[in-house]
Protein backbone atom coordinates (compact mmCIF):
# COMPACT_ATOMS: atom_id res chain seq x y z
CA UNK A 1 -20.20 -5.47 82.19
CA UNK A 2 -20.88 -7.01 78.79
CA UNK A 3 -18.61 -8.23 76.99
CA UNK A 4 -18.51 -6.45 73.02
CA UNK A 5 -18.33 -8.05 70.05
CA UNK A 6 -14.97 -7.44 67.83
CA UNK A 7 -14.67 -5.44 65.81
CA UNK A 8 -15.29 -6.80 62.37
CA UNK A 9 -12.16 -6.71 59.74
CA UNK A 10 -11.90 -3.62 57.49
CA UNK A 11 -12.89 -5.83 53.98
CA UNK A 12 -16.08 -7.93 56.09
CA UNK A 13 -16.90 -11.00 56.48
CA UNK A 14 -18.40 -13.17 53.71
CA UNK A 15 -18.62 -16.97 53.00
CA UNK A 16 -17.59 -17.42 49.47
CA UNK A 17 -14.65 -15.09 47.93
CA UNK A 18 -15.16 -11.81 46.61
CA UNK A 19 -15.18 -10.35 42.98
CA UNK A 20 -13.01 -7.75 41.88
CA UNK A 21 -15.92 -4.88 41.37
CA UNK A 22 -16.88 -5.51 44.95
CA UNK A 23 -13.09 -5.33 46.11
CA UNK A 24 -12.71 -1.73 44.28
CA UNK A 25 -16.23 -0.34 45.35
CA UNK A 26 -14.74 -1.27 49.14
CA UNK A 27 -11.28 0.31 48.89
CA UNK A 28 -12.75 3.42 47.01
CA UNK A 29 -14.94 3.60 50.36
CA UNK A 30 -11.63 3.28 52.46
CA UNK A 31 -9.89 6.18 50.54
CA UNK A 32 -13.29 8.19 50.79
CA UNK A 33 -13.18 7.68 54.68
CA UNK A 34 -9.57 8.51 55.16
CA UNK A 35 -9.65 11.62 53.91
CA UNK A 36 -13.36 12.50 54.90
CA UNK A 37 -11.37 11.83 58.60
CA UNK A 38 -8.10 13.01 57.99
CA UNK A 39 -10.01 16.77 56.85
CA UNK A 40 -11.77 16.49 60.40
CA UNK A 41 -9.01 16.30 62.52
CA UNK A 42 -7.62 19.64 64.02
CA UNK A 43 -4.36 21.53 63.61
CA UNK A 44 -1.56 21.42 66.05
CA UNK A 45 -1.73 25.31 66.62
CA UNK A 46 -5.75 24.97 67.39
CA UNK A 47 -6.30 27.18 64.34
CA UNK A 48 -6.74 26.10 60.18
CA UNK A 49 -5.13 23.98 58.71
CA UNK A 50 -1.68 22.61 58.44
CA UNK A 51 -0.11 25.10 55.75
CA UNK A 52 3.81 24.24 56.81
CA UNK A 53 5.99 22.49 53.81
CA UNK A 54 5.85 19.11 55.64
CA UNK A 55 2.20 19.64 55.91
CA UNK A 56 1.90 19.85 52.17
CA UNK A 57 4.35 16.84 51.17
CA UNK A 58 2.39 14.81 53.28
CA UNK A 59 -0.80 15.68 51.67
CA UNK A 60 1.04 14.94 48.16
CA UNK A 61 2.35 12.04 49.82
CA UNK A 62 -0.89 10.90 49.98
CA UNK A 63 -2.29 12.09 47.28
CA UNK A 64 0.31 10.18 44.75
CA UNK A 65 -0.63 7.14 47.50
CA UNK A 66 -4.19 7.16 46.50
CA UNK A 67 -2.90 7.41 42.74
CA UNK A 68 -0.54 4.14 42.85
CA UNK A 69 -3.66 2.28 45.03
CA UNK A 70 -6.43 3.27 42.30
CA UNK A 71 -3.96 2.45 39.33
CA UNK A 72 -3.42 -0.67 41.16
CA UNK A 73 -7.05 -1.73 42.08
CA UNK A 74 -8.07 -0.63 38.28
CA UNK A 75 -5.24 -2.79 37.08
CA UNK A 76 -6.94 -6.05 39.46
CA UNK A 77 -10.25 -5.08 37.86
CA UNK A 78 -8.97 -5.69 34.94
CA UNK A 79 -7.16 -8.87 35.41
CA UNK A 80 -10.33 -10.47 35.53
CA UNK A 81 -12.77 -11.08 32.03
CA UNK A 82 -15.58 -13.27 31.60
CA UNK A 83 -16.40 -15.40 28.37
CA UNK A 84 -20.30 -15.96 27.98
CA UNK A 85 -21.61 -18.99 26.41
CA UNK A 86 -21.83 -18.96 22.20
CA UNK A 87 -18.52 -16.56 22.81
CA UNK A 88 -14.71 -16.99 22.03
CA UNK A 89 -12.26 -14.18 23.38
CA UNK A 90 -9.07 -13.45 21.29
CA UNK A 91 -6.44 -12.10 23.41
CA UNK A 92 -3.75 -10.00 22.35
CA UNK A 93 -0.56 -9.97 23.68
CA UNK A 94 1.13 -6.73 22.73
CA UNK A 95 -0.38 -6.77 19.62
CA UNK A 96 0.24 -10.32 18.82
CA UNK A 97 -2.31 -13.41 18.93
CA UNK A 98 -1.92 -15.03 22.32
CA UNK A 99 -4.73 -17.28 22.87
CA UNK A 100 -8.19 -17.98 22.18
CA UNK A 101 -10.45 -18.35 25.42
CA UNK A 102 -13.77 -20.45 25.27
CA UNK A 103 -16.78 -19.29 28.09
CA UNK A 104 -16.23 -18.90 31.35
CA UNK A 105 -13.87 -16.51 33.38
CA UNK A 106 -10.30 -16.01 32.70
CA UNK A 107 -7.58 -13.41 33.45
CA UNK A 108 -4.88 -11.59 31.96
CA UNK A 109 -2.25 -9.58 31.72
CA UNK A 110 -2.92 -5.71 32.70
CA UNK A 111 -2.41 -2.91 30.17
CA UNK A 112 -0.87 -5.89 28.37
CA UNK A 113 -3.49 -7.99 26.81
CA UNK A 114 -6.42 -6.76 25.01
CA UNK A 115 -9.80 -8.99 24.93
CA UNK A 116 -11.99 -8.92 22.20
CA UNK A 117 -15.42 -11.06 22.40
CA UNK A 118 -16.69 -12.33 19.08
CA UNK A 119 -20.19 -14.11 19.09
CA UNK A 120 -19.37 -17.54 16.89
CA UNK A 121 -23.21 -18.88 17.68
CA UNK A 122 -25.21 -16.10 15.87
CA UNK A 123 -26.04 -16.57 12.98
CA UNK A 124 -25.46 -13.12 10.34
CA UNK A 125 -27.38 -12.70 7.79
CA UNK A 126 -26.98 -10.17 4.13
CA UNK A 127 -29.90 -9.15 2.01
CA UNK A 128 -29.24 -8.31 -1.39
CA UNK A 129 -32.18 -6.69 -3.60
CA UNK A 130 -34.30 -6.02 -0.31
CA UNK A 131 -33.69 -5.33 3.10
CA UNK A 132 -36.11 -6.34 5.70
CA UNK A 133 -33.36 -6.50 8.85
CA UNK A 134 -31.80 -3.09 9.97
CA UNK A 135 -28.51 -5.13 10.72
CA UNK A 136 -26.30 -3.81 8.09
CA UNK A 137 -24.63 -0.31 6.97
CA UNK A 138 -25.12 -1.13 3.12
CA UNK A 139 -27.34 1.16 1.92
CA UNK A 140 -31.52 1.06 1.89
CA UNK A 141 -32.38 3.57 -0.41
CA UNK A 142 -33.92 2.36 -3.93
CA UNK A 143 -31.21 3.19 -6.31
CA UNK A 144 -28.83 0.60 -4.11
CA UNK A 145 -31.59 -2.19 -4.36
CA UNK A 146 -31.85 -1.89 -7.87
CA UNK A 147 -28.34 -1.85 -8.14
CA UNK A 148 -28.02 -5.44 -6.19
CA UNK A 149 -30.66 -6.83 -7.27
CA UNK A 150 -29.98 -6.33 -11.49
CA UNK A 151 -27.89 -8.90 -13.20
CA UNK A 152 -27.10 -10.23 -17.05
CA UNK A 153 -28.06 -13.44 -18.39
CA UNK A 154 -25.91 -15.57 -20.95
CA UNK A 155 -28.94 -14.68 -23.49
CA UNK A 156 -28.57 -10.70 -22.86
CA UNK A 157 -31.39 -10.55 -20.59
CA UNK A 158 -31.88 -8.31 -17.79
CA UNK A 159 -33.28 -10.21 -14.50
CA UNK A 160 -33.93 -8.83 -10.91
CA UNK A 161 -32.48 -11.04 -8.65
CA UNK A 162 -32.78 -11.23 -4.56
CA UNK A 163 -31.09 -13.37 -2.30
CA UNK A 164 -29.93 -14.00 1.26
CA UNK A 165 -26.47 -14.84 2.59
CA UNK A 166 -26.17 -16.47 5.71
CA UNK A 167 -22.96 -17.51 7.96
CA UNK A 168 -21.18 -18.20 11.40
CA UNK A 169 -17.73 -16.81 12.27
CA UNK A 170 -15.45 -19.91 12.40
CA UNK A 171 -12.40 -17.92 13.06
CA UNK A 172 -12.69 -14.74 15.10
CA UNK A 173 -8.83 -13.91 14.74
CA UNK A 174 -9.20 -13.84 11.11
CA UNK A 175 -12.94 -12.22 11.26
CA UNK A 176 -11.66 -9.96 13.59
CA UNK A 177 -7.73 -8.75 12.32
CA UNK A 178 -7.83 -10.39 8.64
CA UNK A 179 -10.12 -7.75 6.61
CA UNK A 180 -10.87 -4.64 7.59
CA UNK A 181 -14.50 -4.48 7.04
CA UNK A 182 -16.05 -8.54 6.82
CA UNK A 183 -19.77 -7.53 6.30
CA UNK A 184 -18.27 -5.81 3.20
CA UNK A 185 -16.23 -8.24 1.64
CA UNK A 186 -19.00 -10.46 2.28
CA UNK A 187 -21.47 -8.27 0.49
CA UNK A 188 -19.15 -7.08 -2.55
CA UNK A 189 -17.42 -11.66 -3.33
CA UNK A 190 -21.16 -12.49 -3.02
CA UNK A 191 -22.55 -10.28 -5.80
CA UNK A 192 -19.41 -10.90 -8.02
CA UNK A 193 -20.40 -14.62 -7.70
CA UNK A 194 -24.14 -14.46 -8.60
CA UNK A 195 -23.50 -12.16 -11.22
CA UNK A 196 -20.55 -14.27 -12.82
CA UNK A 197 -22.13 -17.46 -12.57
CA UNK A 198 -25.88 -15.85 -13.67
CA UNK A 199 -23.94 -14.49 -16.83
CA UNK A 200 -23.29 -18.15 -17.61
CA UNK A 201 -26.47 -18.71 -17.53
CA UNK A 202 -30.06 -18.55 -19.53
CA UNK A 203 -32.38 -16.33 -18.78
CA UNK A 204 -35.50 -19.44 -18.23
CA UNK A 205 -32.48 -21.70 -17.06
CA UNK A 206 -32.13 -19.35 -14.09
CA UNK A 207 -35.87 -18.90 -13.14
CA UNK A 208 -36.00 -22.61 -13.38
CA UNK A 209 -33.30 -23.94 -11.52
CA UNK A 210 -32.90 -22.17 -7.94
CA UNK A 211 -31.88 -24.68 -5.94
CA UNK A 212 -28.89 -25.51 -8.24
CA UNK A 213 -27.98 -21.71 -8.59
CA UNK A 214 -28.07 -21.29 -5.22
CA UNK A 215 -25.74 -24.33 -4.90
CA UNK A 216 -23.19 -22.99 -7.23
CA UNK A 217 -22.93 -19.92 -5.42
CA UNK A 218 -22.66 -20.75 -2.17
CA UNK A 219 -19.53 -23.48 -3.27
CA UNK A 220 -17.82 -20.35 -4.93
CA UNK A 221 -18.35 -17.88 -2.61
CA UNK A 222 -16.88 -20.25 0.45
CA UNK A 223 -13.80 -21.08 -1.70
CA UNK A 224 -13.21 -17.25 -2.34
CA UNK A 225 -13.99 -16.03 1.45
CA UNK A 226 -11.73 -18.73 2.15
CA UNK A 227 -9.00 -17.46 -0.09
CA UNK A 228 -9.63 -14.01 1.46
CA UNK A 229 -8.90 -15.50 5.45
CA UNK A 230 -12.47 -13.26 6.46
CA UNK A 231 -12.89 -16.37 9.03
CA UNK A 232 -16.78 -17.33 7.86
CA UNK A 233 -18.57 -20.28 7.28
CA UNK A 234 -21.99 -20.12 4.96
CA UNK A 235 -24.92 -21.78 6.55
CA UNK A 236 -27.52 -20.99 3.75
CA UNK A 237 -27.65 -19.23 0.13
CA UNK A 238 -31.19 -18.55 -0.61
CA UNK A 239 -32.72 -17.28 -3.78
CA UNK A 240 -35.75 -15.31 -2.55
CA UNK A 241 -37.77 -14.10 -5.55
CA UNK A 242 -36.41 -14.10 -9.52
CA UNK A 243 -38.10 -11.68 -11.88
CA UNK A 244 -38.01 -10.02 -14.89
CA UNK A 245 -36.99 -5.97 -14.79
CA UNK A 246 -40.71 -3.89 -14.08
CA UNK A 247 -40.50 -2.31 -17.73
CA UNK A 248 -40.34 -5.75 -19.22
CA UNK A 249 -42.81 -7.80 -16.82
CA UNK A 250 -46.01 -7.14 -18.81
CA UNK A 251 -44.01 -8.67 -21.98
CA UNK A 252 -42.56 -11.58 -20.04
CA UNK A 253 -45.98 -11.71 -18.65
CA UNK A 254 -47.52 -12.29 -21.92
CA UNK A 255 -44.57 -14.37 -22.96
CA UNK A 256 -45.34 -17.48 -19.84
CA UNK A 257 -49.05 -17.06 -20.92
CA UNK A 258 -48.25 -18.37 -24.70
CA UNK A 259 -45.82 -20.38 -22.94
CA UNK A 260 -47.94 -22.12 -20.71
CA UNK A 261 -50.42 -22.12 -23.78
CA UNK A 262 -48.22 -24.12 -25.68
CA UNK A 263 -47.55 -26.76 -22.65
CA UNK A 264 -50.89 -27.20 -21.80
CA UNK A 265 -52.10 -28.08 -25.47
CA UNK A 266 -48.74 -30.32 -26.17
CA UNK A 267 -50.04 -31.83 -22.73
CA UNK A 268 -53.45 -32.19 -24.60
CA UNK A 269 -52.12 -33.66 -27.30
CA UNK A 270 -49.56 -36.22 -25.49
CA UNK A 271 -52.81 -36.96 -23.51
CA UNK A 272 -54.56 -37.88 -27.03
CA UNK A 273 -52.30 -39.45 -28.39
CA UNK A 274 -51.59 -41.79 -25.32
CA UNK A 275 -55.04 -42.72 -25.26
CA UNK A 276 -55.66 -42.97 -28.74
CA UNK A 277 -52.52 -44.87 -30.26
CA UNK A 278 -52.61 -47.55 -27.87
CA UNK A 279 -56.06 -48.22 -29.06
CA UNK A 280 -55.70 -48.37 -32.30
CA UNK A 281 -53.15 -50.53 -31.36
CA UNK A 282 -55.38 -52.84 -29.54
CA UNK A 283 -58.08 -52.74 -32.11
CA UNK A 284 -55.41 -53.88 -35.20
CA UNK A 285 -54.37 -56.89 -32.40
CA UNK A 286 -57.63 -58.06 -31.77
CA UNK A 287 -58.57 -57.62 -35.49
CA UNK A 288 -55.57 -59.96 -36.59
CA UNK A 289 -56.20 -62.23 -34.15
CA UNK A 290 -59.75 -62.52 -35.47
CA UNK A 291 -58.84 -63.26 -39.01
CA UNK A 292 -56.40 -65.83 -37.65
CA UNK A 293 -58.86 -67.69 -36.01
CA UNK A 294 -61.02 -67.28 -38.75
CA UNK A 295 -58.71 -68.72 -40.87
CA UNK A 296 -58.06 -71.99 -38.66
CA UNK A 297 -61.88 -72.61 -38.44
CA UNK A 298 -62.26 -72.26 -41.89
CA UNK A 299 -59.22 -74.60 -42.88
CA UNK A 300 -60.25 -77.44 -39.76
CA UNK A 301 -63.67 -77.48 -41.33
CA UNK A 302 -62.29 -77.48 -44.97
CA UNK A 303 -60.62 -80.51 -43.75
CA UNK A 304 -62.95 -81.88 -41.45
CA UNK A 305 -65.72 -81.58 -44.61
CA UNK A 306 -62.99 -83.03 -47.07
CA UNK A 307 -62.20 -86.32 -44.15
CA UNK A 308 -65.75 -86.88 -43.90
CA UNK A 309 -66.39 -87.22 -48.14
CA UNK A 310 -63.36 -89.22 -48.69
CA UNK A 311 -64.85 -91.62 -45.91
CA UNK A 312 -68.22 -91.40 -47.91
CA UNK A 313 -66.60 -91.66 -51.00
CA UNK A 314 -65.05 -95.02 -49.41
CA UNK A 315 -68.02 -96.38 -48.47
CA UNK A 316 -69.79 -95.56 -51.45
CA UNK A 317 -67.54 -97.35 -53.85
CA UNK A 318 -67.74 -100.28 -51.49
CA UNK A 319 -71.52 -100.24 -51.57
CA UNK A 320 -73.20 -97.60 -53.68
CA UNK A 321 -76.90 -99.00 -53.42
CA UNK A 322 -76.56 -99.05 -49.86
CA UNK A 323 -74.99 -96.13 -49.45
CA UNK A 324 -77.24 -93.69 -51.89
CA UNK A 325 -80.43 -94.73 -50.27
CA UNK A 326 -78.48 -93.89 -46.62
CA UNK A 327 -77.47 -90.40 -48.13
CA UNK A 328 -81.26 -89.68 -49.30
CA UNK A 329 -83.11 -91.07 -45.95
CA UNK A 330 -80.41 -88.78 -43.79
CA UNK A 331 -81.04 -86.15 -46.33
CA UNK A 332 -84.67 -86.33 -46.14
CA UNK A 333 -84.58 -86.82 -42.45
CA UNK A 334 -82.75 -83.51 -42.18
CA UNK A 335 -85.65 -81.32 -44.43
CA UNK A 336 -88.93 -82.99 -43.72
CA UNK A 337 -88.99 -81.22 -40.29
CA UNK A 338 -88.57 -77.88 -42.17
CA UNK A 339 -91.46 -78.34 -44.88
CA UNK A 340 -95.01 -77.67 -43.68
CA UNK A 341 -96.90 -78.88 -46.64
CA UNK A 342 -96.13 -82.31 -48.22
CA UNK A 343 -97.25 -83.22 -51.86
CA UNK A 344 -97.27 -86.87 -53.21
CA UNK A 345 -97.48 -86.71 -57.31
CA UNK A 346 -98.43 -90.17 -58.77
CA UNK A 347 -97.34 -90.16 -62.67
CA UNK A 348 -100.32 -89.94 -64.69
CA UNK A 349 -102.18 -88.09 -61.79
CA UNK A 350 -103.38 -84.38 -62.76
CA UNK A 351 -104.04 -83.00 -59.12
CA UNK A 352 -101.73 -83.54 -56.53
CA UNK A 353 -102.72 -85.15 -53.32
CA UNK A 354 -101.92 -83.21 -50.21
CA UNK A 355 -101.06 -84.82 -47.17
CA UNK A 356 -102.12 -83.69 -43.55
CA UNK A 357 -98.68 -81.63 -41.27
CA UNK A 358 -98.73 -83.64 -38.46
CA UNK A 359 -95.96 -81.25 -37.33
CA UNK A 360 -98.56 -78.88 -36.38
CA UNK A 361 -99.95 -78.18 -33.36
CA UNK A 362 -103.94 -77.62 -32.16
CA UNK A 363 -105.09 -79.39 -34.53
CA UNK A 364 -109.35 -79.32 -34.29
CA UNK A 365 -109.97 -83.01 -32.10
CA UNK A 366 -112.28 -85.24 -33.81
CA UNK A 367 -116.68 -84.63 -32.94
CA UNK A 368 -117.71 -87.01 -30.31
CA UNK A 369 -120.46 -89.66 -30.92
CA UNK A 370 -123.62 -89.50 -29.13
């Protein structure tokens, strides 16, 4: 005869431990069979069922049995809680902080502590002035934009202003148990910052500067969220798009052309007179310098003329025959290359007597004898 296997235990066999869903779905089986076999099996009298007063206390018996098992496989269930990753869980003890659990799975006290999950890796993000996201309760009809989006200037200007707010949760106890409504708060300290510190402001300071706006507010709006415990940390305060109010934009329009205008020929003018006034400049320089060196030429040859008489003079009063006739041959030297016709006038002679420039060249050659 062959041998049977055992009979395998009523929970199964498995290699690794269970989880607690699996454990209830297998004892809410159990219960299920018990009484799917306890309604199958006959009466003692071989007729309906058991109707006597023991009969019924049994079946209450079991019924308050079944009660106290579910309450107590409902209260395993919920022993157990998982953390996922980016998530912090903030359990409550009896209405008190207990702990703060990081990812992974924990348990807890039954109908005792209360888990709350709070996301601290995603990043939220408020529009004011627009709305492209769906991820806020604020209010996306026109009227409300306009509303955010209008502020004052220190010069009594109007300005349309929109911006984005973005932040972590750096606290979920505080985010969660501090302020009753955080996206709120959020929405209402950030547009009594912009508005404050764009009231200190000038209208063409503001479309000019950004960055720094958006600076200052996000420095004042921590410190106040801070004051108010909401449990945030900004990431980024953006200043999407700055303009002037639609009933005043072809004015302000009109107002950056002449504006522009007025840079572009200053530009012009800088531009000119860069190029210009260095030139002139330049020009008076070189212009001294010339004169100067003018002048030096002009006083070394003064001198070097007045050197070379006085040595003349010398000369000359050492031996003025000598030197006179020196004076007129160097003299004459110099000239005679420079006169084409030479004319020798005898005294007493009426016609004078021209002598042949031997200076010249192709002259006729002399006739050949034959």
């Amino acid at each position: 005869m062959a041998s049977q296997d055992p009979q395998p235990p009523p929970w199964g066999r498995r290699n690794r431990p269970q989880g607690p869903e699996e454990i209830l779905a297998q004892l809410l089986k159990k219960i299920d069979d018990f009484f799917n076999n306890d309604s199958r099996r006959p009466s003692s009298s071989g007729g309906g069922p058991d109707k006597t007063p023991g009969g019924m206390l049994a079946g209450t018996g079991k019924v308050a049995g079944v009660m106290v098992v579910l309450v107590i496989a409902f209260a395993i269930y919920n022993s157990f809680y998982r953390i996922e990753p980016g998530e912090v869980g903030v359990v409550l003890r009896l209405g008190k902080l207990h702990n703060q659990t990081q990812p992974g799975l924990h348990m807890k006290i039954p109908y005792i502590d209360t888990v709350t999950k709070v996301n601290v890796m995603l990043t939220r993000r408020l529009e004011f002035g627009f709305r492209e996201t769906e991820t806020i309760s604020l209010g996306n009809d026109r009227q409300t934009l306009e509303k955010e989006a209008l502020s004052l200037t220190a010069d009594k200007n109007v300005i349309n202003v929109e911006w984005i707010v973005q932040y972590t949760v750096e606290d979920p106890y505080k985010f969660l148990y501090k302020i009753r409504n955080v996206e709120q708060a959020i929405h209402d300290a950030s547009e009594s910052v912009t508005r404050r510190i764009i009231g200190n402001m000038d209208f063409d300071y503001v479309l000019s500067n950004r960055e720094r706006l958006a600076g200052e507010v996000k420095e004042e709006l921590q410190a106040l969220l801070n004051t108010l415990e909401t449990g945030v940390r900004l990431g980024t305060v953006q200043f999407r798009n700055i303009n002037p109010p639609d009933p005043v934009k072809p004015a302000f329009n009109e107002v950056n052309e002449a504006d522009q205008d007025m840079k572009r020929l200053v530009n012009e003018a800088e531009a000119t007179y860069n190029k210009e006034i260095p030139k002139a400049h330049g020009d008076a320089k070189r212009n001294i310098e010339e004169a100067h060196g003018y002048a030096v030429a002009r006083v070394n040859d003064a001198k070097g003329e007045t050197g070379r008489y006085l040595a003349i003079l010398k000369e000359y009063k050492n031996a003025p025959d000598v030197t006179r006739r020196r004076l007129y041959l160097e003299t004459m030297q110099t000239l005679l290359p420079t006169v084409k016709n030479i004319y020798v006038m005898n005294k007493g002679q009426n016609a004078p007597l021209p002598f042949i420039n031997l200076s010249e060249k192709g002259l006729p050659a002399a006739p050949k004898e034959n």
